[in-house]
N, C-alpha and C. Protein backbone atom coordinates (compact mmCIF):
# COMPACT_ATOMS: atom_id res chain seq x y z
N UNK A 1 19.13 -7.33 10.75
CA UNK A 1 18.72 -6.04 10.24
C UNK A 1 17.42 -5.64 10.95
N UNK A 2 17.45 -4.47 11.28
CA UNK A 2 16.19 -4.29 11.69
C UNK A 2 14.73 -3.65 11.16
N UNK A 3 13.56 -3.53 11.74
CA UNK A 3 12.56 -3.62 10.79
C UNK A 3 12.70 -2.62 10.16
N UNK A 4 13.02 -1.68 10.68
CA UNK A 4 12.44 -0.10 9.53
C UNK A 4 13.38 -0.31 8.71
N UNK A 5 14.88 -1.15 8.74
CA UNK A 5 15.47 -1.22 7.63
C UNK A 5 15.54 -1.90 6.76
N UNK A 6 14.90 -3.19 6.93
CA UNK A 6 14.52 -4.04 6.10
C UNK A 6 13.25 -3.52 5.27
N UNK A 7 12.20 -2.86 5.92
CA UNK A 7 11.15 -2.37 5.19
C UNK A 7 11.50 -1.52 4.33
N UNK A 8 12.79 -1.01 4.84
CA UNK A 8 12.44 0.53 4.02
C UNK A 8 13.68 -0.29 2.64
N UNK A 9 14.37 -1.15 2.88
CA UNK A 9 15.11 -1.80 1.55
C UNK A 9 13.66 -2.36 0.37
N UNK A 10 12.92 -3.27 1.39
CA UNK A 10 11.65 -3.83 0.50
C UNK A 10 11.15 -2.78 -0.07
N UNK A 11 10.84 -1.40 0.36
CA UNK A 11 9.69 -0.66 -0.34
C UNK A 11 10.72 0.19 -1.71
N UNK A 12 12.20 0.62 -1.42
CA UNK A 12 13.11 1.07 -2.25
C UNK A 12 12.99 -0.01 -3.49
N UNK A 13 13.48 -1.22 -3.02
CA UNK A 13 14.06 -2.28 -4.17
C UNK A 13 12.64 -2.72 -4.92
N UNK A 14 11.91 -2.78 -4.68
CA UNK A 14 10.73 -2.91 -5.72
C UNK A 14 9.87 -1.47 -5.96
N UNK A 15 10.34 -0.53 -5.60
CA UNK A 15 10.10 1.13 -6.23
C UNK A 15 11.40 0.61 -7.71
N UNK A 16 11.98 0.60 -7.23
CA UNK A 16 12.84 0.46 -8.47
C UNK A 16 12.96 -0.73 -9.52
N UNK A 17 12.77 -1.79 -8.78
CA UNK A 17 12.26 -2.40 -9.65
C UNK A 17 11.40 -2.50 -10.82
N UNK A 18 10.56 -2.39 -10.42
CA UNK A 18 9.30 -2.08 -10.74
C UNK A 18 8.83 -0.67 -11.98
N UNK A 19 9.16 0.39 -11.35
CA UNK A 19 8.87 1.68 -11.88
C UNK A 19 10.51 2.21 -11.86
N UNK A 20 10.79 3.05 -11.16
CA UNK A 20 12.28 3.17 -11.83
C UNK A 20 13.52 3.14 -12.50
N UNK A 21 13.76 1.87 -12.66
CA UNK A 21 14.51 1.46 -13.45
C UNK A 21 14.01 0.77 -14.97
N UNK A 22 13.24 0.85 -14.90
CA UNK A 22 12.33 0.42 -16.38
C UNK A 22 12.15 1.94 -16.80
N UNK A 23 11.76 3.15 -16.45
CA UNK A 23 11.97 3.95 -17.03
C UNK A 23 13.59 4.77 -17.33
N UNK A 24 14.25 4.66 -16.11
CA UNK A 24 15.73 5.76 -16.33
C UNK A 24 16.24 4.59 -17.43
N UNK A 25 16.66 3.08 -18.01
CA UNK A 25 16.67 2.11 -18.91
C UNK A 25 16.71 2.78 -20.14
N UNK A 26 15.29 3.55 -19.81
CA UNK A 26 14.95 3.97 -21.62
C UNK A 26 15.61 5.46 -21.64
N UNK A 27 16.57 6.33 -20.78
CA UNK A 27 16.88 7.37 -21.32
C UNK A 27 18.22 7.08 -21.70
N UNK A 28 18.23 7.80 -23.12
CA UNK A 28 19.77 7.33 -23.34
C UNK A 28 21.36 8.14 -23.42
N UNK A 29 20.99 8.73 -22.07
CA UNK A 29 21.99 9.43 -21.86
C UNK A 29 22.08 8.86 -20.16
N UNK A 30 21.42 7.94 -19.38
CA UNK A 30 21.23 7.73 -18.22
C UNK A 30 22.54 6.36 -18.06
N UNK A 31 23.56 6.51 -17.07
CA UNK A 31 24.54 5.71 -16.89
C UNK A 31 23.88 4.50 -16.70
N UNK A 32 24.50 2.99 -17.45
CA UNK A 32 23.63 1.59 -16.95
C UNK A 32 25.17 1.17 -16.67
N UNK A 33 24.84 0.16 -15.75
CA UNK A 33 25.60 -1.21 -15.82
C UNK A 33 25.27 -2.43 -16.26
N UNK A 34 25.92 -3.26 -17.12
CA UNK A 34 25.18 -4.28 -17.65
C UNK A 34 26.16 -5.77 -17.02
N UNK A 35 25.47 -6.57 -16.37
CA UNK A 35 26.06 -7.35 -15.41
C UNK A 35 25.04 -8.75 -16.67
N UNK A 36 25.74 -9.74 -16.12
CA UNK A 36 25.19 -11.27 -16.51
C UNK A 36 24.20 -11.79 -15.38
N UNK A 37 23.04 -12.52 -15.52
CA UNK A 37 22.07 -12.89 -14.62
C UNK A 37 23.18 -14.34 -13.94
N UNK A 38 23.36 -14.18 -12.57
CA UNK A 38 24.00 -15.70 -12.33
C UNK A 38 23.32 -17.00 -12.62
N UNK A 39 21.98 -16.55 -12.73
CA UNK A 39 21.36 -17.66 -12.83
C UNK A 39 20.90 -17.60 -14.44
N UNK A 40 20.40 -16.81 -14.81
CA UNK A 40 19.90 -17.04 -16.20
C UNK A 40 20.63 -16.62 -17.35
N UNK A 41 21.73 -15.86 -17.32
CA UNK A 41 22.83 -15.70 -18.16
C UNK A 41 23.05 -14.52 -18.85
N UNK A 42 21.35 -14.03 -18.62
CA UNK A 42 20.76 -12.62 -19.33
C UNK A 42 21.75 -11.57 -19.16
N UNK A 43 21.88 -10.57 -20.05
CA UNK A 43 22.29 -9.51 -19.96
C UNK A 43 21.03 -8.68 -18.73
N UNK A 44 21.42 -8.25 -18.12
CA UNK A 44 20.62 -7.14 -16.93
C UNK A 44 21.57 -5.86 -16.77
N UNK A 45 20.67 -4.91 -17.16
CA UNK A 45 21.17 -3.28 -16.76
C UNK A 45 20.14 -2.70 -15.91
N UNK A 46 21.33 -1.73 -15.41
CA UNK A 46 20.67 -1.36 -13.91
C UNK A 46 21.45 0.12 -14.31
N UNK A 47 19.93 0.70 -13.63
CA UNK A 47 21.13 3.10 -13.68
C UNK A 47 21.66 2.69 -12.73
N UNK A 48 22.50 3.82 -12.61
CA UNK A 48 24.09 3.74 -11.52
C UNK A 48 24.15 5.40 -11.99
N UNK A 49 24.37 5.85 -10.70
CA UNK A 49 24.99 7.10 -10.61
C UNK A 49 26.42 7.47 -10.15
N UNK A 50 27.28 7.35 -11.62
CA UNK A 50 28.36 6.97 -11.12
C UNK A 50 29.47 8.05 -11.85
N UNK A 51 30.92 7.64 -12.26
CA UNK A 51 31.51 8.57 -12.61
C UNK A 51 32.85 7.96 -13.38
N UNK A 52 32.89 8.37 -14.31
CA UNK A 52 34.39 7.75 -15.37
C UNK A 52 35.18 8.46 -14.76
N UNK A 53 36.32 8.00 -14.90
CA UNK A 53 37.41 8.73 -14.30
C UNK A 53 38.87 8.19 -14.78
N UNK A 54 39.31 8.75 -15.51
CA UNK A 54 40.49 7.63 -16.70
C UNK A 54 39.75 6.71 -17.09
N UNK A 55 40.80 5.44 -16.66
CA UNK A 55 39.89 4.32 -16.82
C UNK A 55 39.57 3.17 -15.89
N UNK A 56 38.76 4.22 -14.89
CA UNK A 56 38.08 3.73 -14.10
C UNK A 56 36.36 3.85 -14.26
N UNK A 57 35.27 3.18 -13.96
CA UNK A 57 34.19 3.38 -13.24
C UNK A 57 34.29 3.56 -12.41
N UNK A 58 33.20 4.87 -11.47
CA UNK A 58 33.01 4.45 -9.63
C UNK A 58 31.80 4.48 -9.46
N UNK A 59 31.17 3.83 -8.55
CA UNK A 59 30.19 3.92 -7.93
C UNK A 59 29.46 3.21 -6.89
N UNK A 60 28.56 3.61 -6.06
CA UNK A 60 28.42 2.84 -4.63
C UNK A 60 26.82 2.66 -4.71
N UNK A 61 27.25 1.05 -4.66
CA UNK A 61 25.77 0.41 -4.30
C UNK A 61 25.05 0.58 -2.88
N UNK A 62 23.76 1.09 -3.44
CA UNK A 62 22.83 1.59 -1.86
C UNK A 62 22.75 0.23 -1.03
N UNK A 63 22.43 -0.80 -1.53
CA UNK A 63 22.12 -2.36 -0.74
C UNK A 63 23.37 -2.98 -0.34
N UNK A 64 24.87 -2.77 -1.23
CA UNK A 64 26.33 -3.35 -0.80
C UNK A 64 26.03 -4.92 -1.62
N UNK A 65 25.95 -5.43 -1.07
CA UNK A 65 26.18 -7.29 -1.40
C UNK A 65 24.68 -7.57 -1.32
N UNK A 66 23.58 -7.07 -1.04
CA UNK A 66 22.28 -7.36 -1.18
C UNK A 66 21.47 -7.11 -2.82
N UNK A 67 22.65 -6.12 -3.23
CA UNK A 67 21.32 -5.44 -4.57
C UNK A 67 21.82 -6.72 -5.70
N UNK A 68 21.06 -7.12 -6.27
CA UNK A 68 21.19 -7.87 -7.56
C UNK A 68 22.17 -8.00 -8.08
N UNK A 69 22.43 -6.95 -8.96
CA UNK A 69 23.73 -6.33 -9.72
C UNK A 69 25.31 -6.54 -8.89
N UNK A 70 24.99 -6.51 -7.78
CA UNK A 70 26.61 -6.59 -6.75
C UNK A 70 26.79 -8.09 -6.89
N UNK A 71 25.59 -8.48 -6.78
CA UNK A 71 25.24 -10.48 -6.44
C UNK A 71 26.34 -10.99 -8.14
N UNK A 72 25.35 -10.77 -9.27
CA UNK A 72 25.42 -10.86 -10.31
C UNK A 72 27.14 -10.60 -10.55
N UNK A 73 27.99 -9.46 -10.23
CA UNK A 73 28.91 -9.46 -9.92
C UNK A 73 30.23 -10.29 -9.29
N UNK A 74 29.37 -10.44 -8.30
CA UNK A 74 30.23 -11.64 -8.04
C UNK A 74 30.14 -13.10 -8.33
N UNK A 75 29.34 -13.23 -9.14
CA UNK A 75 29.26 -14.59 -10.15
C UNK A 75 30.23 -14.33 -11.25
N UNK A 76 30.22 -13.28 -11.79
CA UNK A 76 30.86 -13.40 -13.20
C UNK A 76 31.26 -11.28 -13.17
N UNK A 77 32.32 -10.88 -13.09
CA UNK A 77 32.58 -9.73 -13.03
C UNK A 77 33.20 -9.00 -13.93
N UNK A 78 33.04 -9.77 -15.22
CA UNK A 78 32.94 -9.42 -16.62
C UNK A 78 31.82 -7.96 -16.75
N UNK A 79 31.74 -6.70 -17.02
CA UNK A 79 30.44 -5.62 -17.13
C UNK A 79 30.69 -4.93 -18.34
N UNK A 80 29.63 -4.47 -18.43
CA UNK A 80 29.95 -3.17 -19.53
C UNK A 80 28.95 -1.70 -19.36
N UNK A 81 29.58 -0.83 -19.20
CA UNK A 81 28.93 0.65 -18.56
C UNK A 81 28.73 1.66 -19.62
N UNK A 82 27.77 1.99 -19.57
CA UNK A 82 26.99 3.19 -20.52
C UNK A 82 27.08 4.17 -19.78
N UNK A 83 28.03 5.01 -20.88
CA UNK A 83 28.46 6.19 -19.93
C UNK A 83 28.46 7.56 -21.40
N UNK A 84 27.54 8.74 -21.27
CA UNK A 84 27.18 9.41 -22.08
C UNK A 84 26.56 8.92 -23.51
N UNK A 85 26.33 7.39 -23.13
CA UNK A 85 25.64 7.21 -24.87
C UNK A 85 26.70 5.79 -24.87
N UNK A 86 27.81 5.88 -24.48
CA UNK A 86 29.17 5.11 -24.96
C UNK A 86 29.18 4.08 -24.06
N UNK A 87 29.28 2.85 -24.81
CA UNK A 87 29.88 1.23 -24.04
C UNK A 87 31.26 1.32 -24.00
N UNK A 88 31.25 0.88 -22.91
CA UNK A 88 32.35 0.03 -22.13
C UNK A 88 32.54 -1.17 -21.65
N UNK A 89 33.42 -2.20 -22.22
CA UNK A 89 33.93 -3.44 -21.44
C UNK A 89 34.53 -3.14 -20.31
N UNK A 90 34.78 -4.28 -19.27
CA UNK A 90 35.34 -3.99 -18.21
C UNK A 90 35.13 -5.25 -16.98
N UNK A 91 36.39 -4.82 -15.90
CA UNK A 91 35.89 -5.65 -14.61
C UNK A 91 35.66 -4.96 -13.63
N UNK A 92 34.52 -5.36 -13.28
CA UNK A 92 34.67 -5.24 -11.38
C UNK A 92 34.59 -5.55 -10.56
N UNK A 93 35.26 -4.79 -9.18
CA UNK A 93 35.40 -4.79 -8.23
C UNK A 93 34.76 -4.17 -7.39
N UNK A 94 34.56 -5.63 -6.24
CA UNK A 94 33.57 -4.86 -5.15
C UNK A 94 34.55 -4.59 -4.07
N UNK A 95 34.69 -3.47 -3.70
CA UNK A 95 35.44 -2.53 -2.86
C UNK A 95 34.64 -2.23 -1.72
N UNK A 96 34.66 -3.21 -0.27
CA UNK A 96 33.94 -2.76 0.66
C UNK A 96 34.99 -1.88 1.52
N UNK A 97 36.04 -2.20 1.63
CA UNK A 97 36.92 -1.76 2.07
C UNK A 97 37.62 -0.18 1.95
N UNK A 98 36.62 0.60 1.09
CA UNK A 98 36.65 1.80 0.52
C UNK A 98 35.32 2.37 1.41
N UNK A 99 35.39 3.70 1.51
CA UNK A 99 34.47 4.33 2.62
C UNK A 99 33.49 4.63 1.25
N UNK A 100 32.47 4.21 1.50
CA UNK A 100 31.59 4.80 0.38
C UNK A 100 31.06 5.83 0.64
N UNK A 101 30.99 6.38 2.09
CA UNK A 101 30.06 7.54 2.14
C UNK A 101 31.34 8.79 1.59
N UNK A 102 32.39 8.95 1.74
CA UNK A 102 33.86 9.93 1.42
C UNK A 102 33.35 9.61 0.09
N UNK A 103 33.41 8.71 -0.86
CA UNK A 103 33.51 8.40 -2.24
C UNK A 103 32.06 9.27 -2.88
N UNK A 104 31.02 8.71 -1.84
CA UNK A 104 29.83 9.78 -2.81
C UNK A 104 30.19 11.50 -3.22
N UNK A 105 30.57 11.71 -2.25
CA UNK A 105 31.31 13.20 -2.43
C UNK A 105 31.91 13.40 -3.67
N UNK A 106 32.68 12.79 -4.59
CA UNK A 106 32.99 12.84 -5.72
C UNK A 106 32.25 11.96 -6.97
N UNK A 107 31.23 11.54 -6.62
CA UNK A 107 29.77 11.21 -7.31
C UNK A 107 28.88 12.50 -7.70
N UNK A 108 28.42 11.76 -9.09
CA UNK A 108 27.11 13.09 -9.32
C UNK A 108 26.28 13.11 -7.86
N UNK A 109 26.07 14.56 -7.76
CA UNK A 109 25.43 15.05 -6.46
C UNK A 109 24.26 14.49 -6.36
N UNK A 110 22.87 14.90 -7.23
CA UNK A 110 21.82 14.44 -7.23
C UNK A 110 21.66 12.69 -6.87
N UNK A 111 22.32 11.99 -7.71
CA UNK A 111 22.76 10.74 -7.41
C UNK A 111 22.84 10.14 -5.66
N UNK A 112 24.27 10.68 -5.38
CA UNK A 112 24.66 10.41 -4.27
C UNK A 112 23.34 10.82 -3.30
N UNK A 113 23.02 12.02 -3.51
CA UNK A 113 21.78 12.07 -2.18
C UNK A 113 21.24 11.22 -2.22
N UNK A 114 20.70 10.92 -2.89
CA UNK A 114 19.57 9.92 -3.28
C UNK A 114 20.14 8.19 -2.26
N UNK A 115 21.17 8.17 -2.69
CA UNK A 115 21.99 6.74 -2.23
C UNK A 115 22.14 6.81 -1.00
N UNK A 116 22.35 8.42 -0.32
CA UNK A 116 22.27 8.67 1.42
C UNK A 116 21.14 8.06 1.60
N UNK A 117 20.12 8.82 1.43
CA UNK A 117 18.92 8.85 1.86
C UNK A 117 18.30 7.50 1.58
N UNK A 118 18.51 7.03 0.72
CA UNK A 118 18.14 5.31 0.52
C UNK A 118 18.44 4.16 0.59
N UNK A 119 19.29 4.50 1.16
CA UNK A 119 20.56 3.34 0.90
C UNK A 119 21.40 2.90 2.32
N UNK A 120 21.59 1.37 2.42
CA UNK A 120 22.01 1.33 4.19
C UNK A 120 22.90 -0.53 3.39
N UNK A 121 24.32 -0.18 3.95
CA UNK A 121 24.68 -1.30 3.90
C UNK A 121 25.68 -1.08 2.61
N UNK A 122 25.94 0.36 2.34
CA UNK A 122 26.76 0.72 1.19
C UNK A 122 27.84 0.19 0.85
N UNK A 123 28.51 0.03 -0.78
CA UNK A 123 29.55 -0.66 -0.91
C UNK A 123 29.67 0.22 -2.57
N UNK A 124 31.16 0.58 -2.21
CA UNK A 124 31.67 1.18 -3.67
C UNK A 124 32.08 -0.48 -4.57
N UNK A 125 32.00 0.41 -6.05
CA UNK A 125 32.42 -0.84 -7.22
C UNK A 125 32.73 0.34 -7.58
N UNK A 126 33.97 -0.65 -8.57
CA UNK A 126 35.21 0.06 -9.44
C UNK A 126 35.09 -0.66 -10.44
N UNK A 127 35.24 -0.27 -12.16
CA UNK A 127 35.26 -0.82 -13.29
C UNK A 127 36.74 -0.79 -13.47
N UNK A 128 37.16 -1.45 -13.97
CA UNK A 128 38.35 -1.04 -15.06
C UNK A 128 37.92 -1.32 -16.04
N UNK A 129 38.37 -0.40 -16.79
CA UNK A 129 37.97 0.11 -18.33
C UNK A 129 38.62 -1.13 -19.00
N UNK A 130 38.78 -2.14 -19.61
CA UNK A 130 39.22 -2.93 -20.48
C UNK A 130 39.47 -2.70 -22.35
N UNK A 131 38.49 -1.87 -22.96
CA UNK A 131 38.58 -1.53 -23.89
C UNK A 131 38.73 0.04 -24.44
């Protein structure tokens, strides 16, 4: 990877860390995913700008197989998605094999820019709705 892109992942992923996602957390109309810690077992939610669709989740991780939540994923792909207020059980799937940049296009807009502009190494996930 090269530097400006590695820097510019370091300065994103602990912007969000840090300050971002500790606040969008507390709005409760803001989409989460709630994944298992591989290592510590914890429940961890993360915003996702994403989109129900039957009973599907979609949405595309800015990091792909680097961000936490994708990692966490593929330990245990058991989730559950907050979507208008409402839980969901579910599995997912990491779908690299899906064009994520075509897929943002049918993502909330504001969202998706955001994932252009920040995001390098993209990878869609799919829920199925289980409950």
């Amino acid at each position: 990877m090269s530097r400006y892109r590695e820097s510019k992942y370091r300065l994103v992923s602990t912007f969000q860390r840090r300050i971002g996602n500790p606040l969008l957390r507390r709005l409760p109309t803001q989409t989460l995913v709630e994944t298992r810690g591989r290592k510590s077992g914890l429940p961890r939610r993360t915003p996702v700008g994403g989109r129900l669709v039957g009973r599907e989740f979609w949405w595309v991780s800015e990091y792909g197989e680097r961000s936490q939540y994708v990692r966490n994923i593929q330990a245990d792909p058991r989730v559950r998605v907050r979507v208008r207020g409402r839980w969901y059980a579910g599995t997912a799937h990491l779908m690299p094999e899906d064009d994520a940049r075509a897929r943002l296009k049918s993502l909330p807009r504001f969202n998706s820019a955001a994932v252009r502009v920040m995001g390098a190494g993209l990878m869609t996930v799919r829920v199925d709705i289980t409950d």
